[in-house]
PDB file of N, CA and C in Angstrom:
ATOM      1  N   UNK A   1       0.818  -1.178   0.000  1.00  0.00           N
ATOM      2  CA  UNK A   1       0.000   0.000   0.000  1.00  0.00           C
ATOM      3  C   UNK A   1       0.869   1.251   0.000  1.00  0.00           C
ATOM      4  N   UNK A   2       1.743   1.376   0.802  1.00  0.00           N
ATOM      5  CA  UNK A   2       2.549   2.547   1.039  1.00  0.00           C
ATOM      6  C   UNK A   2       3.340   2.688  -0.438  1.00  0.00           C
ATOM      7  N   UNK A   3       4.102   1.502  -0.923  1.00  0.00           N
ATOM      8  CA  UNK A   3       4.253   1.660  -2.206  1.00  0.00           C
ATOM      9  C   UNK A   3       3.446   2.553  -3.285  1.00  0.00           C
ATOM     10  N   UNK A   4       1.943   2.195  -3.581  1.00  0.00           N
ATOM     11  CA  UNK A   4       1.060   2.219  -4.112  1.00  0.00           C
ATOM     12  C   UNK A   4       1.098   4.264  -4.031  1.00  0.00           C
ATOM     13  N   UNK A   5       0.535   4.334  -2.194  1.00  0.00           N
ATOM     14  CA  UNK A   5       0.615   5.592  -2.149  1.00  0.00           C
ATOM     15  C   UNK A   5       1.651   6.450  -2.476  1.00  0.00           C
ATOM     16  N   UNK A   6       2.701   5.895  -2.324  1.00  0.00           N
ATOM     17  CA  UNK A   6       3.738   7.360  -2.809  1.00  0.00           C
ATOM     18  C   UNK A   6       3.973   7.142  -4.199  1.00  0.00           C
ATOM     19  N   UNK A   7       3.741   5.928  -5.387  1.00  0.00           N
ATOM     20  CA  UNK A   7       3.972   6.361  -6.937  1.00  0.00           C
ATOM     21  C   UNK A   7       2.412   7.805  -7.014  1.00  0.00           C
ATOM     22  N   UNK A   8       1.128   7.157  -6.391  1.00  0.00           N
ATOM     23  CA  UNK A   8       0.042   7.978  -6.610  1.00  0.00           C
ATOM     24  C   UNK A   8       0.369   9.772  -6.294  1.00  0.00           C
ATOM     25  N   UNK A   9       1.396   9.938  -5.034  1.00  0.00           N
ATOM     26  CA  UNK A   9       1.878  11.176  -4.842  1.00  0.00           C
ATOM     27  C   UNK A   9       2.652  12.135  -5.903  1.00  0.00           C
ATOM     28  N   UNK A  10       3.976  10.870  -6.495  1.00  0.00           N
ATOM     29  CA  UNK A  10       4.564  11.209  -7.277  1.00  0.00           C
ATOM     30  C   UNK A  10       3.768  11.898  -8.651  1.00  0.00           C
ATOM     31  N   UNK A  11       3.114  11.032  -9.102  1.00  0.00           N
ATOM     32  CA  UNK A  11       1.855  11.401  -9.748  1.00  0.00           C
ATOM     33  C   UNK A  11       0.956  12.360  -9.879  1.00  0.00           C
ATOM     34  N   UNK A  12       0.802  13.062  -9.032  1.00  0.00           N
ATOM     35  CA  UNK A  12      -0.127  14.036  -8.298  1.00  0.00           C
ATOM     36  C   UNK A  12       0.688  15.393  -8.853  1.00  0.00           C
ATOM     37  N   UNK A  13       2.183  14.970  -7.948  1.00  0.00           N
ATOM     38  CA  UNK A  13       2.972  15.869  -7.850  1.00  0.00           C
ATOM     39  C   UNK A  13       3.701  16.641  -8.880  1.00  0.00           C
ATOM     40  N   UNK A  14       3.447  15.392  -9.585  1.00  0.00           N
ATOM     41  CA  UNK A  14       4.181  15.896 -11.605  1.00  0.00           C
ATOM     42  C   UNK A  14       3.138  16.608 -11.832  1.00  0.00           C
ATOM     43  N   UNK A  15       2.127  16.611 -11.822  1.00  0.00           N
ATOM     44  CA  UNK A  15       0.922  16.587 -12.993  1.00  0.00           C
ATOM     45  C   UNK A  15       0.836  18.456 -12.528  1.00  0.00           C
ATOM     46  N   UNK A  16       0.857  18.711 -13.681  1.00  0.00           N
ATOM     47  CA  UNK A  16       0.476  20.270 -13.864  1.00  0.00           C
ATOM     48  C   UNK A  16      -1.550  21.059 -13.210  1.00  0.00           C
ATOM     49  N   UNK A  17      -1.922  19.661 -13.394  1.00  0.00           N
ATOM     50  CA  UNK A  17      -3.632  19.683 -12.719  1.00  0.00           C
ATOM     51  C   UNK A  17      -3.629  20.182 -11.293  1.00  0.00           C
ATOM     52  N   UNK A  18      -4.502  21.017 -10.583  1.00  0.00           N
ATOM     53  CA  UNK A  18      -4.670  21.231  -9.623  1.00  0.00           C
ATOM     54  C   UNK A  18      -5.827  20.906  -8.806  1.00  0.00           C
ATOM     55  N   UNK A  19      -7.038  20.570  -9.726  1.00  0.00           N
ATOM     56  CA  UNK A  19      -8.318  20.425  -9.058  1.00  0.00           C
ATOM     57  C   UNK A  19      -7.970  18.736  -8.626  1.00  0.00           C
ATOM     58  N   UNK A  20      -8.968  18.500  -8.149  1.00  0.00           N
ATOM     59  CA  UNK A  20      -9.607  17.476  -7.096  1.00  0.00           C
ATOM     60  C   UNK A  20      -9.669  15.921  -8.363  1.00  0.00           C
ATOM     61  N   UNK A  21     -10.012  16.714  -9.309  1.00  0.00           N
ATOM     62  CA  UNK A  21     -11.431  15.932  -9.782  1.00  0.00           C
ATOM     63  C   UNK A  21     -10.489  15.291 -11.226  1.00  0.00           C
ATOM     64  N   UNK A  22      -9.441  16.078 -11.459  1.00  0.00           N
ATOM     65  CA  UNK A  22      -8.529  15.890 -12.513  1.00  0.00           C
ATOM     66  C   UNK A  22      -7.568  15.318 -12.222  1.00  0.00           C
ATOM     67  N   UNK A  23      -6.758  15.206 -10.806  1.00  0.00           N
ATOM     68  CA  UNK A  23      -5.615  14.580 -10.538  1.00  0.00           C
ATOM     69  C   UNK A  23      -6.173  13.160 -10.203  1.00  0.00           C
ATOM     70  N   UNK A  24      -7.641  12.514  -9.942  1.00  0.00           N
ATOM     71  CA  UNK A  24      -8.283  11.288  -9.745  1.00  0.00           C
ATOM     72  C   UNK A  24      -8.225  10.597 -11.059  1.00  0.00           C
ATOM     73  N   UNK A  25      -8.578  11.453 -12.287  1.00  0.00           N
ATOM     74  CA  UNK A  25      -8.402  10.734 -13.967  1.00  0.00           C
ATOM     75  C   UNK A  25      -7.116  10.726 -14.253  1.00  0.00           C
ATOM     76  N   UNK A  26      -6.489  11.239 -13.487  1.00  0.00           N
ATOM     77  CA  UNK A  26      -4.802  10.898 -13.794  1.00  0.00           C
ATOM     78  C   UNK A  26      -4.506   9.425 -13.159  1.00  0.00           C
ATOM     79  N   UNK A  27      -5.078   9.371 -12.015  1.00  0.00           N
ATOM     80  CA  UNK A  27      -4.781   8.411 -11.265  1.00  0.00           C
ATOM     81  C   UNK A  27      -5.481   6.776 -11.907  1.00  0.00           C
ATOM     82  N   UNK A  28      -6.324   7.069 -12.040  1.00  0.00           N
ATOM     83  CA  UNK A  28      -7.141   6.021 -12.932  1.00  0.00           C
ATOM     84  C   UNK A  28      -7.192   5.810 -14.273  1.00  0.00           C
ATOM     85  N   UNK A  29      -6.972   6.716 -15.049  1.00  0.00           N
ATOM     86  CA  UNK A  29      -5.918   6.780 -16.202  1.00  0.00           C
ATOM     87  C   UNK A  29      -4.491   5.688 -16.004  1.00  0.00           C
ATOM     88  N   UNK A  30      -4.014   5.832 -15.149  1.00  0.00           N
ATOM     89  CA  UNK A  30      -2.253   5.321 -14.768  1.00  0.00           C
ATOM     90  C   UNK A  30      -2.946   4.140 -13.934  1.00  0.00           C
ATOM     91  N   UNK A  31      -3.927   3.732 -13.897  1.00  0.00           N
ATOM     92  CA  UNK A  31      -3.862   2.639 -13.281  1.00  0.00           C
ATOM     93  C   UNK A  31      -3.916   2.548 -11.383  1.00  0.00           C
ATOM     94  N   UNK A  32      -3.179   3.178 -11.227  1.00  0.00           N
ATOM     95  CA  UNK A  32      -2.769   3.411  -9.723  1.00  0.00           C
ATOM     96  C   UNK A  32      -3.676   3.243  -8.603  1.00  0.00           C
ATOM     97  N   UNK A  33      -4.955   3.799  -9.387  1.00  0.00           N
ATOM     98  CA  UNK A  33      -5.906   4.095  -8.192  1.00  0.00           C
ATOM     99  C   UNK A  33      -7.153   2.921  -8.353  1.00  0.00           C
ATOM    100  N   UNK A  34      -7.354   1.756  -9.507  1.00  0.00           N
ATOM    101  CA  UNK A  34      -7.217   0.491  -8.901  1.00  0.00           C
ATOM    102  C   UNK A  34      -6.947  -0.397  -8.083  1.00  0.00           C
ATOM    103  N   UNK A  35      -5.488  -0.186  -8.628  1.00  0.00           N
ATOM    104  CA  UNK A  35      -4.373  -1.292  -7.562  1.00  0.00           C
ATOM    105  C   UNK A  35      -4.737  -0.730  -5.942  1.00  0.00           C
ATOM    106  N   UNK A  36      -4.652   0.474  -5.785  1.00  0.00           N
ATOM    107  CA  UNK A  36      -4.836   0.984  -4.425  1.00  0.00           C
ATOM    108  C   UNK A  36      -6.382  -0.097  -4.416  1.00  0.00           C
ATOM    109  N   UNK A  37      -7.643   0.167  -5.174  1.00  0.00           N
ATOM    110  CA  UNK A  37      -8.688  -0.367  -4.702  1.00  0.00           C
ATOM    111  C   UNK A  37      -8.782  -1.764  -4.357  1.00  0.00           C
ATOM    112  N   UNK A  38      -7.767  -2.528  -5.092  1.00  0.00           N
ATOM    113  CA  UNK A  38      -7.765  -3.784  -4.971  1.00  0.00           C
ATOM    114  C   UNK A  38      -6.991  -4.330  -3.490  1.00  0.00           C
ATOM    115  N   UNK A  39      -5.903  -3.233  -2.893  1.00  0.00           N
ATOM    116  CA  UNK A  39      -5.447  -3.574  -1.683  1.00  0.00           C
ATOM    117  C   UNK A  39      -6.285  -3.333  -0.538  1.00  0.00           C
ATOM    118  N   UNK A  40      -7.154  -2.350  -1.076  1.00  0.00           N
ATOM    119  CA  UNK A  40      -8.158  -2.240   0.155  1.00  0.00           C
ATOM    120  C   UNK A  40      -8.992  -3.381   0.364  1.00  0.00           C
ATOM    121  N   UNK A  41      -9.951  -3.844  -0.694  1.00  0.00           N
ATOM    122  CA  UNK A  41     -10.585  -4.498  -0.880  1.00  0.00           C
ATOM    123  C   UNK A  41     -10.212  -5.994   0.097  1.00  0.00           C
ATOM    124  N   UNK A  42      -8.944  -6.268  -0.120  1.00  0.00           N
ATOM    125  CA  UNK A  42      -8.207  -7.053   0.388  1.00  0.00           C
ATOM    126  C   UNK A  42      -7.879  -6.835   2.442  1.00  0.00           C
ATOM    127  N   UNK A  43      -7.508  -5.894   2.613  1.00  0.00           N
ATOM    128  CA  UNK A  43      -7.550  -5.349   4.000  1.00  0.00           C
ATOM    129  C   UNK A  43      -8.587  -5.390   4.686  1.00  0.00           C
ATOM    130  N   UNK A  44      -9.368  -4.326   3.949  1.00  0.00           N
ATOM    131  CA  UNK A  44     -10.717  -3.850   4.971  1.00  0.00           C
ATOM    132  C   UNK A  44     -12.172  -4.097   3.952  1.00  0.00           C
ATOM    133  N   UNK A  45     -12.462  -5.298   3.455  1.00  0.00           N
ATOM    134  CA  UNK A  45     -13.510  -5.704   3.257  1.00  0.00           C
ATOM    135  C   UNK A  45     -15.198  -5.069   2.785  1.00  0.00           C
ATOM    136  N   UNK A  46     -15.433  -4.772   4.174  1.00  0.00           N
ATOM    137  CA  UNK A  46     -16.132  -4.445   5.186  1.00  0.00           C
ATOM    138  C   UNK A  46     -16.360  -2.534   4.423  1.00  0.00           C
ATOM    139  N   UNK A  47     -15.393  -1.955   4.224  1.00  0.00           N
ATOM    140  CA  UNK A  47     -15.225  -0.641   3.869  1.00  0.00           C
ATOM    141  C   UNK A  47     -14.860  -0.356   2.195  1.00  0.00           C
ATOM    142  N   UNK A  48     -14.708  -1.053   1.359  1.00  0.00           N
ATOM    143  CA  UNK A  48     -14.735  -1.448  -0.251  1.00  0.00           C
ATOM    144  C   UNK A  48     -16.595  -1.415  -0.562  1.00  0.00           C
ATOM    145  N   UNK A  49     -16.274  -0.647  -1.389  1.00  0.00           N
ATOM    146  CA  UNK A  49     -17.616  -0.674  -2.537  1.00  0.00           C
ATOM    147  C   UNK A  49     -17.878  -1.696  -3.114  1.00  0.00           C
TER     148      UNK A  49
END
């Protein structure tokens, strides 16, 4: 996970986007914010959509 979170930072951090709503289609665009869903999913069950 911690992996996961700091490429998603790195990510964030490049990206010239500032809103909310645009650095999330970056993230899901790149994949990233899957894999994050899939570790949750895995952890905390219970709290996954």
């Amino acid at each position: 996970m911690v992996k996961l979170a700091t490429k998603a930072e790195k990510l964030a951090k490049a990206s010239t986007q500032e809103d909310r709503k645009s650095i999330r289609k970056l993230l899901r665009d790149d994949g990233v914010s899957g894999e994050i869903d899939k570790v949750i999913k895995k952890l905390l069950p219970e709290y996954a959509t």
